[in-house]
C-alpha atoms as a PDB file:
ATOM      1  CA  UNK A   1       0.000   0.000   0.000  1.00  0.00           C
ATOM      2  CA  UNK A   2       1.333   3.303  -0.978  1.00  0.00           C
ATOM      3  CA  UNK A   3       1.494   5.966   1.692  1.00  0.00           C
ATOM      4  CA  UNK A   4      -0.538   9.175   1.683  1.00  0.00           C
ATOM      5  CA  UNK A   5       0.663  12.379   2.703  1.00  0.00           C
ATOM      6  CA  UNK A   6      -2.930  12.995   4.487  1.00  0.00           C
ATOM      7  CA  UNK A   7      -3.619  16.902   5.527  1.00  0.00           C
ATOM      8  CA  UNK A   8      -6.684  17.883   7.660  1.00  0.00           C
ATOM      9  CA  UNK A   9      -7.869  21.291   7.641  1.00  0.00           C
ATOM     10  CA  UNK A  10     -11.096  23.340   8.325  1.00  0.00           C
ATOM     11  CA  UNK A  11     -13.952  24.415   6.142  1.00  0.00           C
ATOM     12  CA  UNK A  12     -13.491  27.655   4.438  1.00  0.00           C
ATOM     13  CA  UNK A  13     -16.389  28.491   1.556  1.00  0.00           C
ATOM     14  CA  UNK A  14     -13.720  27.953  -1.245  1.00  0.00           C
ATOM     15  CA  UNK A  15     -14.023  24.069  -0.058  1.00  0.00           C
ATOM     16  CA  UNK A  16     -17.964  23.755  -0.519  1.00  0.00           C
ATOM     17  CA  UNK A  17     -18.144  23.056  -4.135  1.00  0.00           C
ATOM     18  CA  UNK A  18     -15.991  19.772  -3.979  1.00  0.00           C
ATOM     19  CA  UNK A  19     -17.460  18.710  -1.387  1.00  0.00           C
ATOM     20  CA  UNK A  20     -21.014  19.053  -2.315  1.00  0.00           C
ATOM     21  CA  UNK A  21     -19.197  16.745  -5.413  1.00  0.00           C
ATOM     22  CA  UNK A  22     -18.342  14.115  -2.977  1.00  0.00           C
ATOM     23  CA  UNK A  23     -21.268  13.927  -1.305  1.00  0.00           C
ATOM     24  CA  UNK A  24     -23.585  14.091  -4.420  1.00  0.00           C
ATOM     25  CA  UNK A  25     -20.732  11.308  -6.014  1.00  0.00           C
ATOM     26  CA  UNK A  26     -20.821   9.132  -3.103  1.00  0.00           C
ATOM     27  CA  UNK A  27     -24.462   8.710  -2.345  1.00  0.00           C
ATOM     28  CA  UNK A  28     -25.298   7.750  -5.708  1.00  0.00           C
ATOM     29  CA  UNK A  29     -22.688   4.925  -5.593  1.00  0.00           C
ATOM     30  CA  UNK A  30     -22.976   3.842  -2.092  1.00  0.00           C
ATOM     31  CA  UNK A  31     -26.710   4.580  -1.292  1.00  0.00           C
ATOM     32  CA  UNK A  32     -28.625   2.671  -4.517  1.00  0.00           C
ATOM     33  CA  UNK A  33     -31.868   1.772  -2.404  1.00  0.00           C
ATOM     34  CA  UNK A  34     -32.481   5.888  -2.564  1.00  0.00           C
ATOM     35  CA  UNK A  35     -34.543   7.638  -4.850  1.00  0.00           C
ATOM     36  CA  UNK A  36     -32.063   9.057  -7.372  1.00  0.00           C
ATOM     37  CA  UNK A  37     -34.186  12.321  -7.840  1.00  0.00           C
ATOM     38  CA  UNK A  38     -33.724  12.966  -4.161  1.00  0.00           C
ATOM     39  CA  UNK A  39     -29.949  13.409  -4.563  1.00  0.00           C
ATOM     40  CA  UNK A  40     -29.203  16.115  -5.988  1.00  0.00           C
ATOM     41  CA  UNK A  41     -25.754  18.616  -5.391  1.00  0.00           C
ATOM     42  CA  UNK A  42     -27.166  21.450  -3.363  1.00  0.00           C
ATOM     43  CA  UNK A  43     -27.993  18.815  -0.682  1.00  0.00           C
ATOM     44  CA  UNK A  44     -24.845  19.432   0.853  1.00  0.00           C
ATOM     45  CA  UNK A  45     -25.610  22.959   1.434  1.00  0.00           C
ATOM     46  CA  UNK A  46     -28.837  22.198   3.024  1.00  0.00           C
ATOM     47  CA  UNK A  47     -27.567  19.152   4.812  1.00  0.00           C
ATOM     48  CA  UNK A  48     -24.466  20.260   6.819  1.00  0.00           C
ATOM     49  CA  UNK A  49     -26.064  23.967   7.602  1.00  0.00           C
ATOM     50  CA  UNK A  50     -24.899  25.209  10.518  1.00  0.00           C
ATOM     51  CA  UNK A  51     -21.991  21.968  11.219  1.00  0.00           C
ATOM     52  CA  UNK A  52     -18.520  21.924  12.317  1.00  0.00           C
ATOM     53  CA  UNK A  53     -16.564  20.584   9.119  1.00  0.00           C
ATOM     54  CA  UNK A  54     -12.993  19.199   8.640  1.00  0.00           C
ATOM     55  CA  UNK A  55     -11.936  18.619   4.921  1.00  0.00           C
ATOM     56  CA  UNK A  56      -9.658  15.903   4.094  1.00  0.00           C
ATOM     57  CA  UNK A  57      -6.675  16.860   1.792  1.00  0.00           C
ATOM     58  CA  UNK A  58      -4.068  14.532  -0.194  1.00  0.00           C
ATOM     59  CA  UNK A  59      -1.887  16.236  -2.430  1.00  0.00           C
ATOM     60  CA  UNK A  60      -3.701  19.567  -1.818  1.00  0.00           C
ATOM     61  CA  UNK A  61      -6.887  17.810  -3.578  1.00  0.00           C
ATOM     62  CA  UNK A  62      -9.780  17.714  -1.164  1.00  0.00           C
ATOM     63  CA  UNK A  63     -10.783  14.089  -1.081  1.00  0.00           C
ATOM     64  CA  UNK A  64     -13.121  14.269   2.031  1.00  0.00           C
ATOM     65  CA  UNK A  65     -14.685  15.605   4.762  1.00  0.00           C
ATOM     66  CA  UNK A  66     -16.540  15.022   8.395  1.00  0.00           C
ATOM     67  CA  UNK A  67     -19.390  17.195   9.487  1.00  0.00           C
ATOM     68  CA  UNK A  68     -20.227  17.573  12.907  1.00  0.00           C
ATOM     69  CA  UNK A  69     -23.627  18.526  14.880  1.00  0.00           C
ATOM     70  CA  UNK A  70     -21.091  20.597  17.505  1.00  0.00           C
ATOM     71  CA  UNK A  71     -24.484  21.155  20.284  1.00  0.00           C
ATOM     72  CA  UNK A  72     -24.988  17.253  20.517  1.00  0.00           C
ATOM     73  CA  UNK A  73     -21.376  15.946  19.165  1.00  0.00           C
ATOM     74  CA  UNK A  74     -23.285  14.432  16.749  1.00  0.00           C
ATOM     75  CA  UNK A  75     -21.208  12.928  13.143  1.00  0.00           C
ATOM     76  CA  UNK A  76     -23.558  14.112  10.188  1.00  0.00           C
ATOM     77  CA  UNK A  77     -21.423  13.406   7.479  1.00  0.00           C
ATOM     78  CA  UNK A  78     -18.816  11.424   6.770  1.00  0.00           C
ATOM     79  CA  UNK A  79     -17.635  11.281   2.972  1.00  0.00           C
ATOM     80  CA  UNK A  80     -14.567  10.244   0.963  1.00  0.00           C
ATOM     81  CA  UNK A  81     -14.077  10.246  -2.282  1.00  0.00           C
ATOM     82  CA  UNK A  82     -14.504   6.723  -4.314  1.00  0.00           C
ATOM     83  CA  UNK A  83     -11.396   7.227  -5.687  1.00  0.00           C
ATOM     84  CA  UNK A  84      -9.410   7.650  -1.964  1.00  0.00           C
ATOM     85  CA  UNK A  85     -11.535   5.127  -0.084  1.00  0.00           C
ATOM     86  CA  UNK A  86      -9.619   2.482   2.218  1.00  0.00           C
ATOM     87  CA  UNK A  87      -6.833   4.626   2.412  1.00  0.00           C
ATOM     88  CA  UNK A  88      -6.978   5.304   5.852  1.00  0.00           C
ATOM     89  CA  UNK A  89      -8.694   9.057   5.340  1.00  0.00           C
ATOM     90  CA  UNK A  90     -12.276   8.310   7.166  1.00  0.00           C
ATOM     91  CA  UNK A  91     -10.017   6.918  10.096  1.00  0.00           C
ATOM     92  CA  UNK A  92      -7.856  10.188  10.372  1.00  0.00           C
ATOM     93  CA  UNK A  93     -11.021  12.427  10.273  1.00  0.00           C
ATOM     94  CA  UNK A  94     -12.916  10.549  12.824  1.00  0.00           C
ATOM     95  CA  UNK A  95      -9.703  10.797  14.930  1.00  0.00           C
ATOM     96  CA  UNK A  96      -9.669  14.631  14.405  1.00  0.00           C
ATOM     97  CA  UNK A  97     -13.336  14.867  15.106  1.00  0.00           C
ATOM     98  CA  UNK A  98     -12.326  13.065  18.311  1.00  0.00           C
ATOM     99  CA  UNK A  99      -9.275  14.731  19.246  1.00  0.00           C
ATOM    100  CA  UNK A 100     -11.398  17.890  19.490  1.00  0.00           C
ATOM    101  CA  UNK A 101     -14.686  15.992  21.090  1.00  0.00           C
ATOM    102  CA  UNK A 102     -15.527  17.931  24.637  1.00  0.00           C
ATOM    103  CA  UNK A 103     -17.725  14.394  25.450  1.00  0.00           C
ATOM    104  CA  UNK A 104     -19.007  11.468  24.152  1.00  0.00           C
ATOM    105  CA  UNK A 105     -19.358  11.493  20.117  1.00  0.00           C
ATOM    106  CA  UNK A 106     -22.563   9.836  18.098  1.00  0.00           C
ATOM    107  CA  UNK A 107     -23.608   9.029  14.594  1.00  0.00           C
ATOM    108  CA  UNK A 108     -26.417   7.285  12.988  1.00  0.00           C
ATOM    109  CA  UNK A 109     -25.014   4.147   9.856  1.00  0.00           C
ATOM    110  CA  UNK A 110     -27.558   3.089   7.679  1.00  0.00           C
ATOM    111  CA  UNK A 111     -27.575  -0.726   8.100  1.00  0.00           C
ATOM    112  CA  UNK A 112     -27.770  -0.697   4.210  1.00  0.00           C
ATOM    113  CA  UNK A 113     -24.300   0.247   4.245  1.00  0.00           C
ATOM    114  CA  UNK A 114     -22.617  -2.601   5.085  1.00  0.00           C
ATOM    115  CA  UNK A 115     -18.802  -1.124   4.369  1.00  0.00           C
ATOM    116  CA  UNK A 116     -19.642   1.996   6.838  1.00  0.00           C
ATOM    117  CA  UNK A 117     -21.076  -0.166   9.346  1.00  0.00           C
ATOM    118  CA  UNK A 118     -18.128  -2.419   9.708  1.00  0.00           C
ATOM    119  CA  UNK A 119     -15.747   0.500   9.689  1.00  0.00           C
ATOM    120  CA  UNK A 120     -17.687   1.605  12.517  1.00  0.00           C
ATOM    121  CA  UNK A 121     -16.870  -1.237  14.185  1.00  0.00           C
ATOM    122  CA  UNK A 122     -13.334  -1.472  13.575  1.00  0.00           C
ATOM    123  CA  UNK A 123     -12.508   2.260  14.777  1.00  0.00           C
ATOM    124  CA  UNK A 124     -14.110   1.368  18.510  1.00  0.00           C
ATOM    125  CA  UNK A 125     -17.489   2.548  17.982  1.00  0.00           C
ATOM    126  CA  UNK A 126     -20.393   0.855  20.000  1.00  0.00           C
ATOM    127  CA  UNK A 127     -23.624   0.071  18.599  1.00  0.00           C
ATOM    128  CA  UNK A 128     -26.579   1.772  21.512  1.00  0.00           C
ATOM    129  CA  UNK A 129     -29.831   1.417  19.549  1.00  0.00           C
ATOM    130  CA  UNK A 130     -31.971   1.368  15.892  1.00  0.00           C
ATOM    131  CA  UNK A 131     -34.036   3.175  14.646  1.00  0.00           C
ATOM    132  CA  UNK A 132     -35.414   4.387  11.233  1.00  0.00           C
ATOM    133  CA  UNK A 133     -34.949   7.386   9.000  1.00  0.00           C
ATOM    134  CA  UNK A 134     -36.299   8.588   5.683  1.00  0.00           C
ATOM    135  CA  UNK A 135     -33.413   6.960   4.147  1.00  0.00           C
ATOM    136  CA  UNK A 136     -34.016   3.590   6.200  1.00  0.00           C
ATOM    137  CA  UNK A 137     -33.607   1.789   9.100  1.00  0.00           C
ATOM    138  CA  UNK A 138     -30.409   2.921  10.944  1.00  0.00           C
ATOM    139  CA  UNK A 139     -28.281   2.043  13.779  1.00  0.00           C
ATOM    140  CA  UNK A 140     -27.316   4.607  16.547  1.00  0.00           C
ATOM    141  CA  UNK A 141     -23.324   4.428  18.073  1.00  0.00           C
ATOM    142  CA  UNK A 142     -21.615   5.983  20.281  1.00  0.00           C
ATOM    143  CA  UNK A 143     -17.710   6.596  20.946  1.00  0.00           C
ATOM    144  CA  UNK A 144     -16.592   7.513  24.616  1.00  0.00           C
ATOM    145  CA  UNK A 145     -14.216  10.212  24.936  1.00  0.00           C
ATOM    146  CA  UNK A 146     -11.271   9.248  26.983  1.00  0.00           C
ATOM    147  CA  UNK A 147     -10.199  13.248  27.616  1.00  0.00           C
ATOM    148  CA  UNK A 148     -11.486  16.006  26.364  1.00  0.00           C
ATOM    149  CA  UNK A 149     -11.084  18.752  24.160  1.00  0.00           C
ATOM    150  CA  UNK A 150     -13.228  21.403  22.316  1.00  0.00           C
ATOM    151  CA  UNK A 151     -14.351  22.637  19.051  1.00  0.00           C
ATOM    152  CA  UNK A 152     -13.130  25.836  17.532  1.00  0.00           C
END
């Protein structure tokens, strides 16, 4: 496996276009059982309003990012490009999101999405609950904070 040089920055507005890309790109590869009209780019806008974000980077090419319900320490969003997937970039944002985590972190995985839900797993997080969405039935997890930290 070749290494990559993996940079993690904040959100600034010139950022929002790829990533609305990503997103967009990856839900219509990853999530088939959704309506197709219902994905559409300016989702993104609509869908992280008012998150913390952290952009993933590799060779100064954003290739994907973490959103972050700051109030709740809630994961929105977690997207990398198809391209840069298993290459170890979801696992250095979710450690950034945690680094910075003032408690106990949770996110909602689609049981549809197999691949996310096992990489769940493997990074330490603990399944709490189900439930169901508008996209589908979902499982709840949590992450405990072992010290603490804050978001900018």
């Amino acid at each position: 496996m070749t290494y990559l040089e993996i940079e993690i920055t904040g959100f600034n507005e010139n950022h929002r276009e790829r990533l609305a890309q990503i997103y967009l790109e990856v839900r219509q590869t990853n999530f088939s059982w959704l309506d197709p009209e219902s994905l559409i780019p300016s989702s993104f806008d609509q869908d992280t309003e008012g998150e913390f974000i952290l952009v993933a980077k590799v060779d100064y090419k954003i290739v994907g990012f973490v959103s972050v319900w700051s109030k709740d320490n809630f994961i929105h969003h977690l997207y990398i490009s198809n391209h840069f997937q298993n290459k170890g970039i979801g696992s250095r944002l979710l450690n950034s999101v945690i680094n910075r985590a003032n408690s106990d972190l949770t996110l909602k995985c689609l049981i549809k999405n197999r691949s996310a839900l096992n990489f769940y797993l493997k990074q330490g997080w603990k399944p709490v609950s189900e439930g169901l969405s508008n996209e589908g039935e979902y499982i709840l997890f949590k992450y405990l904070i072992p010290n603490s930290g804050e978001y900018p």
